[in-house]
N, C-alpha and C. Protein backbone atom coordinates (compact mmCIF):
# COMPACT_ATOMS: atom_id res chain seq x y z
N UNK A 1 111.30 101.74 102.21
CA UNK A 1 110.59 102.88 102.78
C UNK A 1 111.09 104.16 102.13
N UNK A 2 110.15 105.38 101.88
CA UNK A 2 110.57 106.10 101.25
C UNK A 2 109.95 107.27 101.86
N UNK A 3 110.89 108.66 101.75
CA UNK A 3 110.34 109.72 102.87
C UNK A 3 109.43 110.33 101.79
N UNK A 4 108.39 110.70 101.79
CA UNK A 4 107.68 111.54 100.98
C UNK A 4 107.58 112.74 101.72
N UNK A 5 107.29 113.35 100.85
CA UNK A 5 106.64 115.19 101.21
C UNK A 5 105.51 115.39 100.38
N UNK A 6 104.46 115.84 100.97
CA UNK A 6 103.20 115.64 100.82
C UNK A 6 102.73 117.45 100.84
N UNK A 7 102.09 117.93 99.80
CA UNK A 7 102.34 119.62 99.90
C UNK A 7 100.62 119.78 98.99
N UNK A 8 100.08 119.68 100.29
CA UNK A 8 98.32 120.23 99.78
C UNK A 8 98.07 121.19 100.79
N UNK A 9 97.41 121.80 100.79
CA UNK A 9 96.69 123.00 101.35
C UNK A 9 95.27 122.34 102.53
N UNK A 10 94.50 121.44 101.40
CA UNK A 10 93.39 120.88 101.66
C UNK A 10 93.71 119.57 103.31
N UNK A 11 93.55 119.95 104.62
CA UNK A 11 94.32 119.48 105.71
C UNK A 11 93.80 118.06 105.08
N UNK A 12 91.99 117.69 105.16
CA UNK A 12 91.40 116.56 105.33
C UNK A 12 92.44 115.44 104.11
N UNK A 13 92.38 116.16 102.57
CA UNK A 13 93.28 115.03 101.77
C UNK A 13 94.80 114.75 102.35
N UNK A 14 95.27 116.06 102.90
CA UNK A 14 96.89 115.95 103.04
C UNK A 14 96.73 115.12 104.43
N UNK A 15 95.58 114.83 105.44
CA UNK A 15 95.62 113.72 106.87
C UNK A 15 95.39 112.35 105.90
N UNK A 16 94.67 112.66 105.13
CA UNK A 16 94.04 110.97 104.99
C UNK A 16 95.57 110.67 103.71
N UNK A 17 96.25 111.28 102.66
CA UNK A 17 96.99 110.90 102.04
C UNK A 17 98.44 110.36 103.04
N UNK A 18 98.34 111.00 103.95
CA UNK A 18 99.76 110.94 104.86
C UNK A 18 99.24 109.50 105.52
N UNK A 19 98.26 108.97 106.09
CA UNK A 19 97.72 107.73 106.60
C UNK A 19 97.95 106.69 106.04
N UNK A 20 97.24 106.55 104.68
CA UNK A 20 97.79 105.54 103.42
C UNK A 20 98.98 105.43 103.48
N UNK A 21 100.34 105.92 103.22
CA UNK A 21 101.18 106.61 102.84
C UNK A 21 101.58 105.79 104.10
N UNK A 22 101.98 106.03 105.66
CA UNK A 22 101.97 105.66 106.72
C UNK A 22 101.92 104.01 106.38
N UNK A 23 100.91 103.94 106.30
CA UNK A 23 100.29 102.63 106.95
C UNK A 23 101.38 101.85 105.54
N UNK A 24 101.61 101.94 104.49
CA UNK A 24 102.66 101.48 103.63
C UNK A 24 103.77 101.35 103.99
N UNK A 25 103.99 102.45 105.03
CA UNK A 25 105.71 101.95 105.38
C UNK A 25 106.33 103.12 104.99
N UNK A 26 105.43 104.48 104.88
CA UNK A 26 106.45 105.36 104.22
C UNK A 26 106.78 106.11 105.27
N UNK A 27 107.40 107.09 105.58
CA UNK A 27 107.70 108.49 106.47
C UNK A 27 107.44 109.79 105.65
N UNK A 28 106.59 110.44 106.04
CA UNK A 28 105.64 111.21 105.73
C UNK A 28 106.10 113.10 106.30
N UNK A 29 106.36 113.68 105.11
CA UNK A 29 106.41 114.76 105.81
C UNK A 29 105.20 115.41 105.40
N UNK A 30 104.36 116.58 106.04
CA UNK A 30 103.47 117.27 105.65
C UNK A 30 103.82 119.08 105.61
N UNK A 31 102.93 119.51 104.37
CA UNK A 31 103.79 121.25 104.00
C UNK A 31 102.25 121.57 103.69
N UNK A 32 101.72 122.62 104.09
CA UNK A 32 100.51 122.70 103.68
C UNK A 32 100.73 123.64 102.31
N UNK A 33 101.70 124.60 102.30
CA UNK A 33 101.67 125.33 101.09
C UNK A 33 103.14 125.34 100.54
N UNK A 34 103.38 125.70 99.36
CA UNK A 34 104.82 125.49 98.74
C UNK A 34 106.30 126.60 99.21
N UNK A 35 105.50 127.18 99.96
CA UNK A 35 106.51 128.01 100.68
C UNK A 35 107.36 127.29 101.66
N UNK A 36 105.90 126.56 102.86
CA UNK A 36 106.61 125.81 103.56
C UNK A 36 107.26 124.28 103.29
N UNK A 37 107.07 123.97 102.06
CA UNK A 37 107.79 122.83 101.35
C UNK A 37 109.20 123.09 100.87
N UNK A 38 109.83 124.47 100.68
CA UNK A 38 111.00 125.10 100.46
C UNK A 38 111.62 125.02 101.73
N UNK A 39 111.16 125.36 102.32
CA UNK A 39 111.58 125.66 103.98
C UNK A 39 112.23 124.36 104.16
N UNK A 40 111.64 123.36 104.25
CA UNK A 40 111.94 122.13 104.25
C UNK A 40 112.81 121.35 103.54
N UNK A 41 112.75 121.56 102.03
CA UNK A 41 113.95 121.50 101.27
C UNK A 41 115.65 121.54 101.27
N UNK A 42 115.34 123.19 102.05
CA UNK A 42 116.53 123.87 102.38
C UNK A 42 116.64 123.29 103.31
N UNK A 43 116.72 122.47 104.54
CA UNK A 43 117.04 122.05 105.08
C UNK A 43 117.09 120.74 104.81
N UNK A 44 116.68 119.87 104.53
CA UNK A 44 116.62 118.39 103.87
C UNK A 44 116.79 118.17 102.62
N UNK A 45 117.91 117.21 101.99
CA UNK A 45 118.02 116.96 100.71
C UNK A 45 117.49 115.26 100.31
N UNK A 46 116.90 114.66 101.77
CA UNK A 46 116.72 113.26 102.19
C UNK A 46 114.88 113.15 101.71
N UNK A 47 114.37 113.74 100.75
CA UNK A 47 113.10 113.35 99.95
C UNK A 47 113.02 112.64 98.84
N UNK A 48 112.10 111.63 98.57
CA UNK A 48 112.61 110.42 98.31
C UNK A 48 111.23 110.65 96.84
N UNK A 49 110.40 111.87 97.50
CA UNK A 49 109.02 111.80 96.55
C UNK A 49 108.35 112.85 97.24
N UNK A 50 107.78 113.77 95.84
CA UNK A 50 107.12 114.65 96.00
C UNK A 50 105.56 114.65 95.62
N UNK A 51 104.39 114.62 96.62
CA UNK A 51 102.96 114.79 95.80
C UNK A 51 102.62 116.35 96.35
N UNK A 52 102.28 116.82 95.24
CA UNK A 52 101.65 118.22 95.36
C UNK A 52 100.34 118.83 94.49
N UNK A 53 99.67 119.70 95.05
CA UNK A 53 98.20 120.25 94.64
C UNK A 53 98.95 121.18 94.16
N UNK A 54 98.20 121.39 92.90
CA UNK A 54 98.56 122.92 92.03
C UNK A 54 97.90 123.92 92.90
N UNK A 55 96.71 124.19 93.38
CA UNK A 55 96.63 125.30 94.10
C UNK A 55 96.73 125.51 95.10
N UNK A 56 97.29 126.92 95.68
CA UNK A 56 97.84 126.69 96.58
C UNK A 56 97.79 128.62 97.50
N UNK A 57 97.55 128.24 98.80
CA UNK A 57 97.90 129.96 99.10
C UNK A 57 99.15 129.93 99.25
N UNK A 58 99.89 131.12 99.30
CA UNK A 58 101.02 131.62 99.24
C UNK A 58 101.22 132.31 97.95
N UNK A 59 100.74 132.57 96.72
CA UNK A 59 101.70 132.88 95.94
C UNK A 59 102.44 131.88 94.47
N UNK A 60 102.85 130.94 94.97
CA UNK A 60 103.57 129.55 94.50
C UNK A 60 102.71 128.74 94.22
N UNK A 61 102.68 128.20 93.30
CA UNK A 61 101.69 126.60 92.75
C UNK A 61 102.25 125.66 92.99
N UNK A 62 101.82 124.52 92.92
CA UNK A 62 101.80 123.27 92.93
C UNK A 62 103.29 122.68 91.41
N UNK A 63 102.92 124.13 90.47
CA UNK A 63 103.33 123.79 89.33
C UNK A 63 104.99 124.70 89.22
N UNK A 64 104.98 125.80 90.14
CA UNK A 64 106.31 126.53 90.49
C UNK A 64 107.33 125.42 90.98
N UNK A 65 106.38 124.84 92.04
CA UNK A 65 107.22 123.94 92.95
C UNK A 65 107.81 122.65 92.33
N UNK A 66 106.91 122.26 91.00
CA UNK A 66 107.32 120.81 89.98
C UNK A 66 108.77 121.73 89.16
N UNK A 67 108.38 122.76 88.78
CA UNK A 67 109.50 123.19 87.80
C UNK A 67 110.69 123.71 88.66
N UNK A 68 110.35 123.68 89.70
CA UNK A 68 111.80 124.11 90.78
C UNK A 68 112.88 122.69 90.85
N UNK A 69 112.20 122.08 91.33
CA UNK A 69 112.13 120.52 91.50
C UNK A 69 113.14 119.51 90.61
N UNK A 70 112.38 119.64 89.28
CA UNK A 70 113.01 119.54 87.84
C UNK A 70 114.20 120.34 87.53
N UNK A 71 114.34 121.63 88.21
CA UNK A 71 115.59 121.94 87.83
C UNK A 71 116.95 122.25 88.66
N UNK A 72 116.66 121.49 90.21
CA UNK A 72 117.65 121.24 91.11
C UNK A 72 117.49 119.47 91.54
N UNK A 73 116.94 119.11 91.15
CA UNK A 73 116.86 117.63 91.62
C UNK A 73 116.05 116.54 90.42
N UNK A 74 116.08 116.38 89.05
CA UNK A 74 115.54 116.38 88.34
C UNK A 74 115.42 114.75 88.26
N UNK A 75 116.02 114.06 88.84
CA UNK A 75 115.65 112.05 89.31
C UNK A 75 114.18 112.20 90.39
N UNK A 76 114.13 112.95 91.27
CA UNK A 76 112.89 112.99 91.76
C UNK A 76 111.92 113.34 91.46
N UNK A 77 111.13 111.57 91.92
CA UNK A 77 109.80 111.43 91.45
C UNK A 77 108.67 113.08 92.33
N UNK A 78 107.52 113.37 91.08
CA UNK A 78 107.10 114.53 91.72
C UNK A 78 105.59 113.71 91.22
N UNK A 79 104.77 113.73 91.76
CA UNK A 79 103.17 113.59 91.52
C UNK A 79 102.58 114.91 92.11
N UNK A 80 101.77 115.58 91.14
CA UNK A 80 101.33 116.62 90.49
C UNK A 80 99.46 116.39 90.59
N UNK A 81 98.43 116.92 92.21
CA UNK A 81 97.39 116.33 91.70
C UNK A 81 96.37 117.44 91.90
N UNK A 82 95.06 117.53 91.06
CA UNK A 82 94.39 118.82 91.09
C UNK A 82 93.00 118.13 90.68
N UNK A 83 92.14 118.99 90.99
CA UNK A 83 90.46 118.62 90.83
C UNK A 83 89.99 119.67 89.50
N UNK A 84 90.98 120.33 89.13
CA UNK A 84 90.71 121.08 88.09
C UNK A 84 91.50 120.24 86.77
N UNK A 85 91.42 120.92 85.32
CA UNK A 85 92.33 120.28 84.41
C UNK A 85 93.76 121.11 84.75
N UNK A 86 94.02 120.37 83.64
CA UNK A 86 96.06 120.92 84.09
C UNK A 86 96.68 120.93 82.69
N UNK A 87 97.04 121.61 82.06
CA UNK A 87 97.99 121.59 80.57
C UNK A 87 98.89 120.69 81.17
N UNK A 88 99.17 119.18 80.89
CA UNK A 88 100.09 118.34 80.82
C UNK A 88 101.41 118.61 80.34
N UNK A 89 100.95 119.10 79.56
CA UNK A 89 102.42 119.07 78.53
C UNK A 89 103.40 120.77 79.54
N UNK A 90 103.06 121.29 80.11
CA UNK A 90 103.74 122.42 81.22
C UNK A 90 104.38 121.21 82.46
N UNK A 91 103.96 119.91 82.71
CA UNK A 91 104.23 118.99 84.34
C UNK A 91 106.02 118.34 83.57
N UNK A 92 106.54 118.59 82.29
CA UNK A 92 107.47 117.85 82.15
C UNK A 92 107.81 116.80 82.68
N UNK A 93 108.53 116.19 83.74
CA UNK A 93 108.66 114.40 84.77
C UNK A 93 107.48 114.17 84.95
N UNK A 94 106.70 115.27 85.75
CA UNK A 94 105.68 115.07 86.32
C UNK A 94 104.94 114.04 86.14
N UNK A 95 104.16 113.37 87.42
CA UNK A 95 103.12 113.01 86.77
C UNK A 95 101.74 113.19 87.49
N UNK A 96 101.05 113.91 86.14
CA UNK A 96 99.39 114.33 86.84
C UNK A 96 98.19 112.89 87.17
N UNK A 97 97.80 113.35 88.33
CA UNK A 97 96.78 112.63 89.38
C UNK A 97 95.43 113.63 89.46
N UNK A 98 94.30 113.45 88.48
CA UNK A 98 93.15 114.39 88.67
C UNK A 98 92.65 113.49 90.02
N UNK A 99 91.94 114.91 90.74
CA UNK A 99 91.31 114.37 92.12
C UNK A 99 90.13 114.13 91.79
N UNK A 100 89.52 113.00 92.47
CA UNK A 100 89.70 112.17 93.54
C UNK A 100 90.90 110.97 93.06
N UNK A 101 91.66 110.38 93.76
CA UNK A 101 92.95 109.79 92.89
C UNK A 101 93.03 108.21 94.05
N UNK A 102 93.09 107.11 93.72
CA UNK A 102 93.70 106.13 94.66
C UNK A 102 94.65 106.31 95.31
N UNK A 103 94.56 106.30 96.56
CA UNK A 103 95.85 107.05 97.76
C UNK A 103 96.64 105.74 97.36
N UNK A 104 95.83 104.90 97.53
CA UNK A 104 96.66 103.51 97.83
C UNK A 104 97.28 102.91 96.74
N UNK A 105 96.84 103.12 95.59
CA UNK A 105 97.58 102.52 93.91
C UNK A 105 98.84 104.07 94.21
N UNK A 106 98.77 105.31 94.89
CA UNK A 106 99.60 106.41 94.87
C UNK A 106 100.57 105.55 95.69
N UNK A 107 100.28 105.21 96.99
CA UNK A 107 101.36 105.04 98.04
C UNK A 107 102.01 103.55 97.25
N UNK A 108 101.35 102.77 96.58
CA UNK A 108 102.44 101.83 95.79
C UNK A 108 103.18 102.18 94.87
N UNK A 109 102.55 102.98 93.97
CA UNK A 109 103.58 103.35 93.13
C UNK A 109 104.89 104.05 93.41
N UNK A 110 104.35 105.01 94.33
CA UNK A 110 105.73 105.53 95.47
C UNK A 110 106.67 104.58 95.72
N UNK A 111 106.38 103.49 96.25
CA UNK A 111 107.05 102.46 97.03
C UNK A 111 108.09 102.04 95.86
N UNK A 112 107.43 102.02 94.44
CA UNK A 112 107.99 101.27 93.19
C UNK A 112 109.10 101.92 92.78
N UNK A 113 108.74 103.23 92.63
CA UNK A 113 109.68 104.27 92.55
C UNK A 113 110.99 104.66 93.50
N UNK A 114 110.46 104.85 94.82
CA UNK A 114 111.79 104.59 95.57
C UNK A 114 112.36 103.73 95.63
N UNK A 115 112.08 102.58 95.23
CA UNK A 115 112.85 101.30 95.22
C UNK A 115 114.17 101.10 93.60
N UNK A 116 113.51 101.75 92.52
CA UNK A 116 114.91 102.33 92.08
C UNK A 116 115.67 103.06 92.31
N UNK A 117 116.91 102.95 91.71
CA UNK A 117 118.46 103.63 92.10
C UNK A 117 118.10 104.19 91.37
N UNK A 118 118.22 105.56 91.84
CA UNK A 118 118.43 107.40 91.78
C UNK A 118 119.35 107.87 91.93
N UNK A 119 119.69 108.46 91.22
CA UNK A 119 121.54 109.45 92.04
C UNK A 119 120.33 111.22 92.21
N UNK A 120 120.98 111.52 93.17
CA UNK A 120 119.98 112.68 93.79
C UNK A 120 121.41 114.14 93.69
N UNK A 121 121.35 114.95 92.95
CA UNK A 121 121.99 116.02 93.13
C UNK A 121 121.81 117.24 93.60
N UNK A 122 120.28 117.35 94.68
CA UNK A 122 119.94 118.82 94.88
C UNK A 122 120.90 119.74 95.32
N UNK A 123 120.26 120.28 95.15
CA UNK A 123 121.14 121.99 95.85
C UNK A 123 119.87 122.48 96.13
N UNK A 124 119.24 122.64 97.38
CA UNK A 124 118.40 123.60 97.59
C UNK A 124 118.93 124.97 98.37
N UNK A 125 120.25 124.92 98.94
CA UNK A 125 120.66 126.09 99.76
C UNK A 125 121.30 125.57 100.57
């Protein structure tokens, strides 16, 4: 089982991705924008997997929040997903998911991923 954090804006994808996700066996946190995914951070260093929408209100992207990510916790898996294109080569670990995306090939691969040994060094605060 693996805790994900789930950081879309869009409620209907971020209910139905957290369900899949659920129904797999995962524990599910939900952030609607990348502000409140920091918030969360700073208090939790126990995230196991990150999926996030590049756009985003607040200020912060989808793509602030991958390069934050990468450079305090850089073993964690981050999925990166948008209905627009995305310069790939800016997602470094990342990995991009154009929308509409299989929740369910998502919530396995998650599963695949947390199931390797990670050494986790964040520092969020």
């Amino acid at each position: 089982m693996a805790v994900v954090m789930i950081v879309e804006d869009e409620a209907l994808i971020r209910f139905a991705l957290a369900d899949e996700l659920i129904a797999c066996g995962h524990m599910v946190i939900e952030c609607c924008n990348v502000l409140e995914a920091l918030a969360v951070l700073g208090k939790s260093a126990e995230i196991d997997a990150v999926v996030t929408d590049v756009d985003m209100p607040g200020g912060l992207s989808g793509l602030d929040l991958s390069r934050l990510l990468a450079a305090t916790s850089p073993s964690l898996p981050v999925w990166i997903t948008s209905g627009r294109d995305v310069d790939i080569s800016a997602l470094g670990a990342a990995v991009f998911l154009p929308k509409p995306y299989d929740m369910r090939a998502l919530a396995c691969e998650i599963a695949q991923r947390a199931e390797m040994p990670a050494e986790r060094s964040a520092s969020f605060g």
